[in-house]
Protein backbone atom coordinates (compact mmCIF):
# COMPACT_ATOMS: atom_id res chain seq x y z
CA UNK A 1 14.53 12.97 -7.48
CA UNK A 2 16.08 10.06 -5.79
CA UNK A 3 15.25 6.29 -6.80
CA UNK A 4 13.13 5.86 -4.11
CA UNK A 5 11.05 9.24 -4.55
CA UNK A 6 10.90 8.38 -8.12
CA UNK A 7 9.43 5.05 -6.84
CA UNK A 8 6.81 6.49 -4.66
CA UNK A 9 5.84 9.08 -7.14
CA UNK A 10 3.82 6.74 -9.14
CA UNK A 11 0.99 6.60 -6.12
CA UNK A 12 0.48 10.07 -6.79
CA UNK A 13 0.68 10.40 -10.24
CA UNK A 14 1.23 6.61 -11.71
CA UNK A 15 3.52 6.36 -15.42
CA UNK A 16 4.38 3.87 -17.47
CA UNK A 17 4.35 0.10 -16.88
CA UNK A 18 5.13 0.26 -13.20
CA UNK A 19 2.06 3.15 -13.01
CA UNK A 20 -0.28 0.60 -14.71
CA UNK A 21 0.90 -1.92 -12.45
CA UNK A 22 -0.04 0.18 -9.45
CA UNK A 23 -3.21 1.19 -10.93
CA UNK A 24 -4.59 -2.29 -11.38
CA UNK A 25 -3.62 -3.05 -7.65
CA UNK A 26 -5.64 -0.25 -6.63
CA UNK A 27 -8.60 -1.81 -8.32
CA UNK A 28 -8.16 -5.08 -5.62
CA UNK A 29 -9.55 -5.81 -2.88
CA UNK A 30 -7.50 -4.31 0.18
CA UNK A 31 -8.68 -0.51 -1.82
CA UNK A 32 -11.85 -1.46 -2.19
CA UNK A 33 -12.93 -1.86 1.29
CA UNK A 34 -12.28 2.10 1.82
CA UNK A 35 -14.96 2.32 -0.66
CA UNK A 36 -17.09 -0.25 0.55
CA UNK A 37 -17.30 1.46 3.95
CA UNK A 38 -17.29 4.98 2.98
CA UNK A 39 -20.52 4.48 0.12
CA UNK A 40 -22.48 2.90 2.78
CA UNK A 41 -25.06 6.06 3.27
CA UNK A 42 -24.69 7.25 -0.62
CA UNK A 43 -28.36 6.42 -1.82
CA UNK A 44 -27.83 7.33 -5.69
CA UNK A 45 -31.22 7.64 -8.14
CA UNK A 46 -31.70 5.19 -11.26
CA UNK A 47 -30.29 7.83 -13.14
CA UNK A 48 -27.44 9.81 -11.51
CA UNK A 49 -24.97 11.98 -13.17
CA UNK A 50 -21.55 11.44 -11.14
CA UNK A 51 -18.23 12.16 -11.16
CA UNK A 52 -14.79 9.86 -9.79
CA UNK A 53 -12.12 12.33 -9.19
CA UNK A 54 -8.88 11.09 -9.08
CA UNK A 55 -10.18 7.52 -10.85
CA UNK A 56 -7.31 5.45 -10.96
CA UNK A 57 -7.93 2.13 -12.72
CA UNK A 58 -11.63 2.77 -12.89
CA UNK A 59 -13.07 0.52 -9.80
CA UNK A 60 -14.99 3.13 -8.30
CA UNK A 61 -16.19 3.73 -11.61
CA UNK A 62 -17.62 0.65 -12.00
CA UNK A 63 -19.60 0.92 -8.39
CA UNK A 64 -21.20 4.03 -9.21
CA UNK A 65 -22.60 2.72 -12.58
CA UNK A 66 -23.70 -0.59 -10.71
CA UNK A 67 -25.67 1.62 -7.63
CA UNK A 68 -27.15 3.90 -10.88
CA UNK A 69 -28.39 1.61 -13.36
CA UNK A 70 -29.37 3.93 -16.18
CA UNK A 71 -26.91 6.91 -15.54
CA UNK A 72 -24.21 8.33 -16.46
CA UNK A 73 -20.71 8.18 -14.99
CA UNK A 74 -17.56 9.96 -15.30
CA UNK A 75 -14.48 9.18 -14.21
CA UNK A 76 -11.32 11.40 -14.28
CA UNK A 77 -7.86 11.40 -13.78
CA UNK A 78 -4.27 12.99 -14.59
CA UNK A 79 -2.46 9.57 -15.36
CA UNK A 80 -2.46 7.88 -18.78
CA UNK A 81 -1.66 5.07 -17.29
CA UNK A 82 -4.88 5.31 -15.07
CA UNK A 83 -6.89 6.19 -17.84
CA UNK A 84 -5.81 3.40 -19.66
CA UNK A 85 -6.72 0.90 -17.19
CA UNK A 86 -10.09 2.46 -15.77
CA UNK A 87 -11.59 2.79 -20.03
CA UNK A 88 -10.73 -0.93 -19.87
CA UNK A 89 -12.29 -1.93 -16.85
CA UNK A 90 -15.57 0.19 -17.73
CA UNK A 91 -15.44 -0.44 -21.60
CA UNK A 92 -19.12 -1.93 -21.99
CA UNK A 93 -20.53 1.30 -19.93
CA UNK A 94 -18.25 3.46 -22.00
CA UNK A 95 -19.37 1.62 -25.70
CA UNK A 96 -23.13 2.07 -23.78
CA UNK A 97 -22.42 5.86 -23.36
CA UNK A 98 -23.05 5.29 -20.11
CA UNK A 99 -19.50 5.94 -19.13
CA UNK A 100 -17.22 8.24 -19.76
CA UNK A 101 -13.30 8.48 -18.65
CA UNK A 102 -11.30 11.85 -19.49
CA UNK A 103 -8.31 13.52 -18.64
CA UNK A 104 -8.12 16.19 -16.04
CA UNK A 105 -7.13 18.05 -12.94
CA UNK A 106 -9.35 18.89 -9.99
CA UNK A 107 -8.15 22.63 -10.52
CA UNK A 108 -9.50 22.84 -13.66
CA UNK A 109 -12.34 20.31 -14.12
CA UNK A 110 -13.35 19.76 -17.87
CA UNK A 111 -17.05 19.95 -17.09
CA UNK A 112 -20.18 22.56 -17.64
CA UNK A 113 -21.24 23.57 -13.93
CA UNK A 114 -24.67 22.00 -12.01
CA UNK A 115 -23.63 18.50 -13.89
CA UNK A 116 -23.46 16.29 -11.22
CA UNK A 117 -25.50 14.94 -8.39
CA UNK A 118 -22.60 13.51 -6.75
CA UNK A 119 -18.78 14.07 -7.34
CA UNK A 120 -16.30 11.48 -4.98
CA UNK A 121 -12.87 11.49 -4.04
CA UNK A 122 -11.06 8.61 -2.88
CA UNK A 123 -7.81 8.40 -1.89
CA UNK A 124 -6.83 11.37 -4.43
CA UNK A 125 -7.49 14.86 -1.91
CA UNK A 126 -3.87 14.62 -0.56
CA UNK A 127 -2.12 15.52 -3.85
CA UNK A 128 -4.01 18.63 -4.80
CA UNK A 129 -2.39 21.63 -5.27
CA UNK A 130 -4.50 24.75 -4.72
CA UNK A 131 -6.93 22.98 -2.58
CA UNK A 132 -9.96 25.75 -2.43
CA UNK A 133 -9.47 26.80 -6.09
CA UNK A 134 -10.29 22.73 -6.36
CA UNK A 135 -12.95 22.64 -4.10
CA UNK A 136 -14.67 25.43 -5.72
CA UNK A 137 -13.93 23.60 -8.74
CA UNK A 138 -16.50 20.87 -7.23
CA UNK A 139 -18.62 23.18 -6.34
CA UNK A 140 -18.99 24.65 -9.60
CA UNK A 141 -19.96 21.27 -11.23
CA UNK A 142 -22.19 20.24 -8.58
CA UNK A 143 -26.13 20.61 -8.99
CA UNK A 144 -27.78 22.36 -6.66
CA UNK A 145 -28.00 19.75 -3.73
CA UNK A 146 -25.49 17.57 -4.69
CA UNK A 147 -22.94 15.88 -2.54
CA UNK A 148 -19.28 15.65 -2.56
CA UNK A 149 -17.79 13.00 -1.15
CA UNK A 150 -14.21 12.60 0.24
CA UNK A 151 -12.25 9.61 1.16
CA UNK A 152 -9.07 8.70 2.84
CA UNK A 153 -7.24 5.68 4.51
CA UNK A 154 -5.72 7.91 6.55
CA UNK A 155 -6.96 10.84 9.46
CA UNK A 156 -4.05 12.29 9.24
CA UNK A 157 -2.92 11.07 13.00
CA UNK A 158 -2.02 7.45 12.34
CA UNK A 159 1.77 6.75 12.35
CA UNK A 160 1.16 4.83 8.85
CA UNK A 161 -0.25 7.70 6.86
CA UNK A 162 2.55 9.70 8.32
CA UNK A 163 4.61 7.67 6.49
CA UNK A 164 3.33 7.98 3.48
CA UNK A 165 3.48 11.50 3.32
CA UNK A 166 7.12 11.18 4.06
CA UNK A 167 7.70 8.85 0.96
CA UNK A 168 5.38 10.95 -1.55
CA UNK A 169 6.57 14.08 -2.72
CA UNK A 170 3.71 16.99 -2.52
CA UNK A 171 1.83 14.26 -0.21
CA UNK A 172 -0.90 16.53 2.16
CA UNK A 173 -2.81 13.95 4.65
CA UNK A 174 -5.54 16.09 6.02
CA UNK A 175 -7.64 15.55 9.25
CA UNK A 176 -11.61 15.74 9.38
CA UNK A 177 -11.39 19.38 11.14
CA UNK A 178 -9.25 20.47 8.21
CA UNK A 179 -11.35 19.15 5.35
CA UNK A 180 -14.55 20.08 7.23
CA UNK A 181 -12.80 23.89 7.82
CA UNK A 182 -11.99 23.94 3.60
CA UNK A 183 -15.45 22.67 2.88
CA UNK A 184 -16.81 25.53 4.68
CA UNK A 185 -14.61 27.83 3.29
CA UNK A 186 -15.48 26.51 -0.59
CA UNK A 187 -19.06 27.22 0.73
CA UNK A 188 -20.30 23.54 0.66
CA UNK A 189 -22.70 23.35 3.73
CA UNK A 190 -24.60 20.01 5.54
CA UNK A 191 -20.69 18.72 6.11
CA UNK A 192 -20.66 15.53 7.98
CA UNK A 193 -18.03 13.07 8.84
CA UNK A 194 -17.51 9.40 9.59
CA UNK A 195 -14.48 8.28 11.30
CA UNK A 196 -13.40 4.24 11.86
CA UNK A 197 -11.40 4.76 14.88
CA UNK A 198 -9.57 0.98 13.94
CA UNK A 199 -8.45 1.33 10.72
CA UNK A 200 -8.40 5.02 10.68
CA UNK A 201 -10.81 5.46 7.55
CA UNK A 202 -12.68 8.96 7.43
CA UNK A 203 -15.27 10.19 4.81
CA UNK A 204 -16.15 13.95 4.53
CA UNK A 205 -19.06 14.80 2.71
CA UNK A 206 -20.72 18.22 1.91
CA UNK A 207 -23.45 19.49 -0.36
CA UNK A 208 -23.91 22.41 -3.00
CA UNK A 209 -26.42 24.96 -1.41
CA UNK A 210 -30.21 24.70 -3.22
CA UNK A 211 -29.98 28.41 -4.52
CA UNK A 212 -26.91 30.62 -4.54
């Protein structure tokens, strides 16, 4: 791997004291307004189980346990270096056992299945391998009528994310049509999409049927 592929690697799978140095950037401001905009319609009870995917340094984290006062969230990801960061961020929730941040992959999620009410995915779709053994993955966790919730800076059209997926080894930048096709395919049904036509944001959602 060249320097500068070595470089970019640590967005997709962050290592050492450069990865925790990405990690914590990811928890500012600029990242945050994805998921600001793309939690708009997610109405969560008082006492939600969910589930981060792909957590990074834990921000998300945090937002789910402020919308769901007196549940329980999980946050996972493949990078010590995230999981470092993200148990700090969210160490009163975590010493509350309210919290909870493990290690993981999305094709192989460490979790009994009909867990969660809502599993999310920000920024973390484009670097799975396998991507219907994953999405059955979420689907196998999911409750009955729960919602998963994808999203990306990127529609995969935009000259930017483009270049991204040049810099980023295994990089996949997927377009609403594809992730609404793989949904469907997974067998999540209600899928809906939102799509900011200015900064190129989309969020895919889909639900776990009621009854097999």
């Amino acid at each position: 791997m060249n320097p500068i592929h070595k470089y970019y690697a640590n967005f997709r799978y962050p290592k050492g004291l450069l990865g925790r140095y990405l990690v914590k950037a990811m928890n500012g401001e600029r990242h945050q307004a994805l998921a600001k905009w793309a939690m708009t319609d997610v109405n969560l009870k008082d006492s939600a189980h969910a589930l981060d995917i792909g957590c990074g340094g834990g921000a998300n984290v945090a937002r789910l346990l402020q919308m769901s006062p007196n549940g329980k969230i999980s946050g996972m990801d493949i990078s010590k270096a995230a999981l470092k960061v993200a148990r700090s961020l969210n160490k009163k929730a975590i010493a509350d056992k309210r919290c909870y941040i493990v290690g993981g992959t999305a094709k192989q999620l460490p979790f009994i299945k009909d867990t969660f009410d809502l599993v999310t995915a920000f920024e973390t779709i484009y670097y799975w391998p396998m991507l219907q053994e994953c999405l059955s993955e979420v689907l196998r966790v999911l409750k009955p009528g729960g919602k998963f919730l994808i999203a990306n800076e990127t529609d995969g059209h935009d000259p930017e994310g483009k270049k991204w997926a040049k810099l980023i080894e295994h990089m996949y930048i997927y377009t609403i049509d594809e992730l609404k096709e793989h949904l469907a395919q997974a067998g999540f049904i209600n899928i809906e999409a939102r799509h900011d036509a200015d900064t190129h944001y989309i969020c895919v959602t889909g639900s776990k049927p009621e009854t097999a």
